[in-house]
N, C-alpha and C. Protein backbone atom coordinates (compact mmCIF):
# COMPACT_ATOMS: atom_id res chain seq x y z
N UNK A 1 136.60 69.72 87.28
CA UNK A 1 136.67 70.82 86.34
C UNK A 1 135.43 70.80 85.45
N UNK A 2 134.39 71.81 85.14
CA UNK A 2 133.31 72.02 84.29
C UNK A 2 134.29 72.73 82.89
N UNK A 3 133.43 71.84 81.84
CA UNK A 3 133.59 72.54 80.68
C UNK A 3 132.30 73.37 80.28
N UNK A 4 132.27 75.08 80.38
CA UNK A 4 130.97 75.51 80.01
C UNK A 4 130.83 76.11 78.82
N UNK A 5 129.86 75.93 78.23
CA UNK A 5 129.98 76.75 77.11
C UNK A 5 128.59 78.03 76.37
N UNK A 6 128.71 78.96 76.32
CA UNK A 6 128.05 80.25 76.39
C UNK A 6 127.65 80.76 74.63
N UNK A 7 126.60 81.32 74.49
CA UNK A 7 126.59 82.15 73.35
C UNK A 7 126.09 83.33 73.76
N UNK A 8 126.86 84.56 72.92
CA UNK A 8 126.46 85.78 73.07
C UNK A 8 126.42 87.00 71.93
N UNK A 9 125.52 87.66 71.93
CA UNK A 9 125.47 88.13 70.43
C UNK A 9 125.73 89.35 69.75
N UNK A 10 126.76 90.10 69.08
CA UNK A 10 126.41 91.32 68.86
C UNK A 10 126.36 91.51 67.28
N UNK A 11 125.92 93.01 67.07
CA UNK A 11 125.83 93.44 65.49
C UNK A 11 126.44 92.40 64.67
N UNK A 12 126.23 92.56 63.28
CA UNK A 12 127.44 92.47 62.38
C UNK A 12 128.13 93.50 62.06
N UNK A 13 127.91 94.07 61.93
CA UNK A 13 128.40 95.98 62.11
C UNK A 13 129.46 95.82 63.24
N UNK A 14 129.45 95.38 64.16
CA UNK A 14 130.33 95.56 65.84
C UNK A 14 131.32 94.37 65.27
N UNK A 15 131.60 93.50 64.39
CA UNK A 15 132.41 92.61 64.50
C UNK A 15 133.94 92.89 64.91
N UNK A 16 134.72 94.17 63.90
CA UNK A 16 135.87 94.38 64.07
C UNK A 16 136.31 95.27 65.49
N UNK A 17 134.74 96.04 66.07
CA UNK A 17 134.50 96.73 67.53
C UNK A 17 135.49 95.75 68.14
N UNK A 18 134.42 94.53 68.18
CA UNK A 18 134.93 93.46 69.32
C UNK A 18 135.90 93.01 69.41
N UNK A 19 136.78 92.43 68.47
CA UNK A 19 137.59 91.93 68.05
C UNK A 19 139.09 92.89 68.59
N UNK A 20 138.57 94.42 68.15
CA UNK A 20 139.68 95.53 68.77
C UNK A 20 139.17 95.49 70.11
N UNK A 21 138.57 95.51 71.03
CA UNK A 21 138.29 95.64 72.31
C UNK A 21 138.85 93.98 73.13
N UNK A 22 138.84 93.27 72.40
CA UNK A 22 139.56 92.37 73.20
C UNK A 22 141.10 91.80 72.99
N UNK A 23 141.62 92.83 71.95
CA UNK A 23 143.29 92.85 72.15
C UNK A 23 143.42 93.36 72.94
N UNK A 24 143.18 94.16 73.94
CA UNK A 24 143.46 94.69 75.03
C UNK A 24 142.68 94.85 76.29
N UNK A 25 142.36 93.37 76.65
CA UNK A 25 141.43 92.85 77.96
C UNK A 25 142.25 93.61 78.90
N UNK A 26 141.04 93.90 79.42
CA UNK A 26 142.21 94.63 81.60
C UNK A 26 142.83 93.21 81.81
N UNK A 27 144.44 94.10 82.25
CA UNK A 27 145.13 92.85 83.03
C UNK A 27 144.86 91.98 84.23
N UNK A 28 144.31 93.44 84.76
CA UNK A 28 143.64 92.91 86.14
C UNK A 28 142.37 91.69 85.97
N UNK A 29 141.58 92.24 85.11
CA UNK A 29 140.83 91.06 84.76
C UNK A 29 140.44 89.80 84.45
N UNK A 30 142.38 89.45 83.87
CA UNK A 30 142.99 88.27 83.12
C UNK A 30 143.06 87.88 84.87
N UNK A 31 143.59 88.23 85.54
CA UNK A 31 144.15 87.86 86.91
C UNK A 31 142.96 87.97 87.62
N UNK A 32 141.67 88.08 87.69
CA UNK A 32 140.65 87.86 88.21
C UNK A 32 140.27 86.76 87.77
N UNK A 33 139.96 86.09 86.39
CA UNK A 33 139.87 85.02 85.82
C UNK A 33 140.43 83.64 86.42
N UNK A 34 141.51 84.24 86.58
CA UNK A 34 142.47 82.94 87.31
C UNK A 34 142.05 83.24 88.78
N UNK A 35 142.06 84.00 89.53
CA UNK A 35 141.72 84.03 90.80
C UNK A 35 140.27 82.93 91.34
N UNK A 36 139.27 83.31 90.17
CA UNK A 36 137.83 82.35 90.77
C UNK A 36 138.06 81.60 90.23
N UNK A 37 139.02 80.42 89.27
CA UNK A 37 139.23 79.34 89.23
C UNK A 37 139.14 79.42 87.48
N UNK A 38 139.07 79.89 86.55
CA UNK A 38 138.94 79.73 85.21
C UNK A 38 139.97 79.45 84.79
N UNK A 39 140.30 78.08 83.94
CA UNK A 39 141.55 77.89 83.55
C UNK A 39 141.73 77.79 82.20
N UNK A 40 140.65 78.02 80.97
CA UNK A 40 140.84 78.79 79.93
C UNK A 40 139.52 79.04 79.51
N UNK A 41 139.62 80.33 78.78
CA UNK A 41 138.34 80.76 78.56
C UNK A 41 138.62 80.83 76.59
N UNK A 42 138.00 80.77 75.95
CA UNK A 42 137.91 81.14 74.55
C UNK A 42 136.97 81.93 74.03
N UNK A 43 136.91 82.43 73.11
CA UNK A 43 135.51 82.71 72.38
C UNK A 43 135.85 83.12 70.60
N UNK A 44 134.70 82.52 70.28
CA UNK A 44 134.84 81.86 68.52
C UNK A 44 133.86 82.74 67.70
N UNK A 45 133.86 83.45 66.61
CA UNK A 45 133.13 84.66 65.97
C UNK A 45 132.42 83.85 65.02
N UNK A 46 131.00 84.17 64.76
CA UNK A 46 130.67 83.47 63.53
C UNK A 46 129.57 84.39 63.29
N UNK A 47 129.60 85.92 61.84
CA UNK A 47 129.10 86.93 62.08
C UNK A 47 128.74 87.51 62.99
N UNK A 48 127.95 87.57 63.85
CA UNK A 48 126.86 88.33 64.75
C UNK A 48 127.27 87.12 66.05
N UNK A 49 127.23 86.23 66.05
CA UNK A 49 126.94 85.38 67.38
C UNK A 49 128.53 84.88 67.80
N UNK A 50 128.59 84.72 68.76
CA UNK A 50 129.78 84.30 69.42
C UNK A 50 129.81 83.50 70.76
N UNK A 51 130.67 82.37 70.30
CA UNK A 51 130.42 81.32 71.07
C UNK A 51 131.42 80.96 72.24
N UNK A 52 131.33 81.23 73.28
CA UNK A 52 132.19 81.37 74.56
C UNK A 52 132.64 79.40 75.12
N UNK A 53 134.19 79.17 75.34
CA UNK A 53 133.98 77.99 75.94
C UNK A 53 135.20 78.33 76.66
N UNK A 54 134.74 77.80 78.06
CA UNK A 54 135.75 77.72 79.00
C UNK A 54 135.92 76.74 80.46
N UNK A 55 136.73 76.26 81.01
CA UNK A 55 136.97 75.46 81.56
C UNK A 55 137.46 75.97 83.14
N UNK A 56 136.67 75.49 84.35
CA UNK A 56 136.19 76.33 85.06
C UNK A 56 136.28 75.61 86.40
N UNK A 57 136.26 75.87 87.55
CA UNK A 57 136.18 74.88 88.61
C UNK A 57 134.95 74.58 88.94
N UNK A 58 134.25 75.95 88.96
CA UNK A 58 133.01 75.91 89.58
C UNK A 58 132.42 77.18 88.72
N UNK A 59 131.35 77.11 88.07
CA UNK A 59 131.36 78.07 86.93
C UNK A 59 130.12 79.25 87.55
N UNK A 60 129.25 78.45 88.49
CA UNK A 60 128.26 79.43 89.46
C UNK A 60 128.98 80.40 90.27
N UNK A 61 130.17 79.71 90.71
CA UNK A 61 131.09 80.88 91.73
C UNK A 61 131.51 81.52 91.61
N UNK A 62 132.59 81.14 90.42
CA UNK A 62 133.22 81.76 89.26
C UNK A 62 132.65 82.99 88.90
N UNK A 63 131.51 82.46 88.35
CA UNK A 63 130.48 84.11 88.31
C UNK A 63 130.40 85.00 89.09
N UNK A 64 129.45 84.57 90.00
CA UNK A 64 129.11 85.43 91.02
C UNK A 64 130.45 86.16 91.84
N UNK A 65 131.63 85.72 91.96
CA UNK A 65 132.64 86.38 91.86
C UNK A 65 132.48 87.45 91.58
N UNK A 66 132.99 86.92 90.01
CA UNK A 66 133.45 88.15 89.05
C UNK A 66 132.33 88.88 89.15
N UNK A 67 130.78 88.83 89.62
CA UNK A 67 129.73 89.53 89.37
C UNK A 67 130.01 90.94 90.62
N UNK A 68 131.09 90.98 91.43
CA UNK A 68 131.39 91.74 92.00
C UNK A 68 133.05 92.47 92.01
N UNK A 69 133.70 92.01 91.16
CA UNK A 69 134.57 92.36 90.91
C UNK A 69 134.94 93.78 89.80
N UNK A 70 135.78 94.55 90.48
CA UNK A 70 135.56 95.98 90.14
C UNK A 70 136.05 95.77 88.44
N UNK A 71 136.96 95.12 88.03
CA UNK A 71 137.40 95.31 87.07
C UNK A 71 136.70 94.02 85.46
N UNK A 72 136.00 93.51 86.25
CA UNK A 72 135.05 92.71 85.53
C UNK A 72 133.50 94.03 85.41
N UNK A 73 133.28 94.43 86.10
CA UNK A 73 131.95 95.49 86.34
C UNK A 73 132.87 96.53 84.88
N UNK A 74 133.92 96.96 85.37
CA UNK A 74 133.93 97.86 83.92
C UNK A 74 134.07 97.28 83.10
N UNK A 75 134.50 96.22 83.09
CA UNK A 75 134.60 95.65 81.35
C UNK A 75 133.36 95.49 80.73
N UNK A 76 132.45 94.87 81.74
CA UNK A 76 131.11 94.79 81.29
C UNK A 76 129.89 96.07 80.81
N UNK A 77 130.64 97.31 81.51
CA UNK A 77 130.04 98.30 81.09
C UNK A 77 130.85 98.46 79.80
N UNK A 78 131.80 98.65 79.83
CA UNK A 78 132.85 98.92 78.21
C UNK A 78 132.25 98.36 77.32
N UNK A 79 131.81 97.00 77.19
CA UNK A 79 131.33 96.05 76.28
C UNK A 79 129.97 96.07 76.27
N UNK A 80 128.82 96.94 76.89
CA UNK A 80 127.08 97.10 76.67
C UNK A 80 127.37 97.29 75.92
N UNK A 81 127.55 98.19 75.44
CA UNK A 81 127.12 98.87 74.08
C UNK A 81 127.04 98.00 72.62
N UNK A 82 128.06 96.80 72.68
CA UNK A 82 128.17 95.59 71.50
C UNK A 82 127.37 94.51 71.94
N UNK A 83 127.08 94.35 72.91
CA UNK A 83 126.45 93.22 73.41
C UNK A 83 125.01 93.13 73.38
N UNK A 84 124.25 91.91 73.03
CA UNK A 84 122.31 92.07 72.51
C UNK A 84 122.17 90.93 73.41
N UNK A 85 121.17 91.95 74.06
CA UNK A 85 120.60 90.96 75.29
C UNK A 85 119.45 89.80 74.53
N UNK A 86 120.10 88.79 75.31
CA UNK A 86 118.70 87.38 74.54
C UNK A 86 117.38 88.23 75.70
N UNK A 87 116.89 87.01 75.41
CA UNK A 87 115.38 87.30 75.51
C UNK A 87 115.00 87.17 77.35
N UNK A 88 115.71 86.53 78.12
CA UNK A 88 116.06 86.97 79.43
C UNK A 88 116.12 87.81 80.17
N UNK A 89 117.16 88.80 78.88
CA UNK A 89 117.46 90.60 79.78
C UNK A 89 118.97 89.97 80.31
N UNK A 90 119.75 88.62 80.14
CA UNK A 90 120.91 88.18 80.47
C UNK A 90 121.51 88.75 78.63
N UNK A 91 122.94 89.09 78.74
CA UNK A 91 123.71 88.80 77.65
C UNK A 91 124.53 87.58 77.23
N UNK A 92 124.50 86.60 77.69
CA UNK A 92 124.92 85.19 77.94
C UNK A 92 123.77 83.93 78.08
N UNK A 93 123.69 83.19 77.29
CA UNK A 93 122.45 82.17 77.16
C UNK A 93 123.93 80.53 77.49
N UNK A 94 123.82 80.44 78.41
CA UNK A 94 124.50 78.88 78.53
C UNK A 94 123.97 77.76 77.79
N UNK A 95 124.53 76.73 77.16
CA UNK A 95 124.40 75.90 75.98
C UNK A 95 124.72 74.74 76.72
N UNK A 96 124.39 73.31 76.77
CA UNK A 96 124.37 72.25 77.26
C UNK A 96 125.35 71.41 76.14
N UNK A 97 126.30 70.93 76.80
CA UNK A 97 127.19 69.65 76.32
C UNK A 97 126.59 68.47 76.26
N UNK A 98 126.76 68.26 74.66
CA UNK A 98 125.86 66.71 74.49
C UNK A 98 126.87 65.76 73.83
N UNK A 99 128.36 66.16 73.55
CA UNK A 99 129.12 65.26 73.15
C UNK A 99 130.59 65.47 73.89
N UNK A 100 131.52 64.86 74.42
CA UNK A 100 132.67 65.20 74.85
C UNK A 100 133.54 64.33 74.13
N UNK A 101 135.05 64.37 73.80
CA UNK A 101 135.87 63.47 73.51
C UNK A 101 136.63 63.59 73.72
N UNK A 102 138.07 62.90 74.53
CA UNK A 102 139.29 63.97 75.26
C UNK A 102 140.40 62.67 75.17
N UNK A 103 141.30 62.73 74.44
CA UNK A 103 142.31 61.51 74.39
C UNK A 103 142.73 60.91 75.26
N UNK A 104 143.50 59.96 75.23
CA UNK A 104 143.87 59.41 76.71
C UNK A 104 145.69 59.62 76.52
């Protein structure tokens, strides 16, 4: 299992946008999630930037999946408009794990 973790950025202006646009994720989408292996996804607000962590089988496949999946493609169009592309031209900059701690 990969733990990955993502930042992605929009307005401060778009905060309460986002926030209403993801009480009501496509269902189908939730069930695409689970289909390429994601077994929880989060994401954490801190003004403008937002920090994605989720736990994944395979997080390259996972993607590229969903990178063809009809109901992931509209969500992603639904959500351009809040979303600020980093400096890539990607809306998602992946962040490297430098500490883990997990009880026994």
């Amino acid at each position: 299992m990969e733990r990955v973790a993502f930042v992605l950025r929009i307005r401060e202006k778009d905060q309460q946008e986002y926030i209403k646009r993801h009480q009501a994720v496509y269902p189908e989408l939730l069930r695409a999630f689970e289909d390429v292996g994601i077994k929880t996804y989060s994401i954490f607000m801190d003004g403008g930037t937002l920090f994605a962590y989720m736990e994944v089988e395979n997080f390259n496949e996972a993607m590229a999946k969903l990178e063809r999946h009809e109901a992931n493609i509209r969500w992603q169009k639904y959500m351009s408009d809040l979303l600020i592309q980093h400096h890539d031209g990607g809306t998602i900059k992946v962040i490297p794990e430098v500490f883990h701690f997990e009880a026994k």
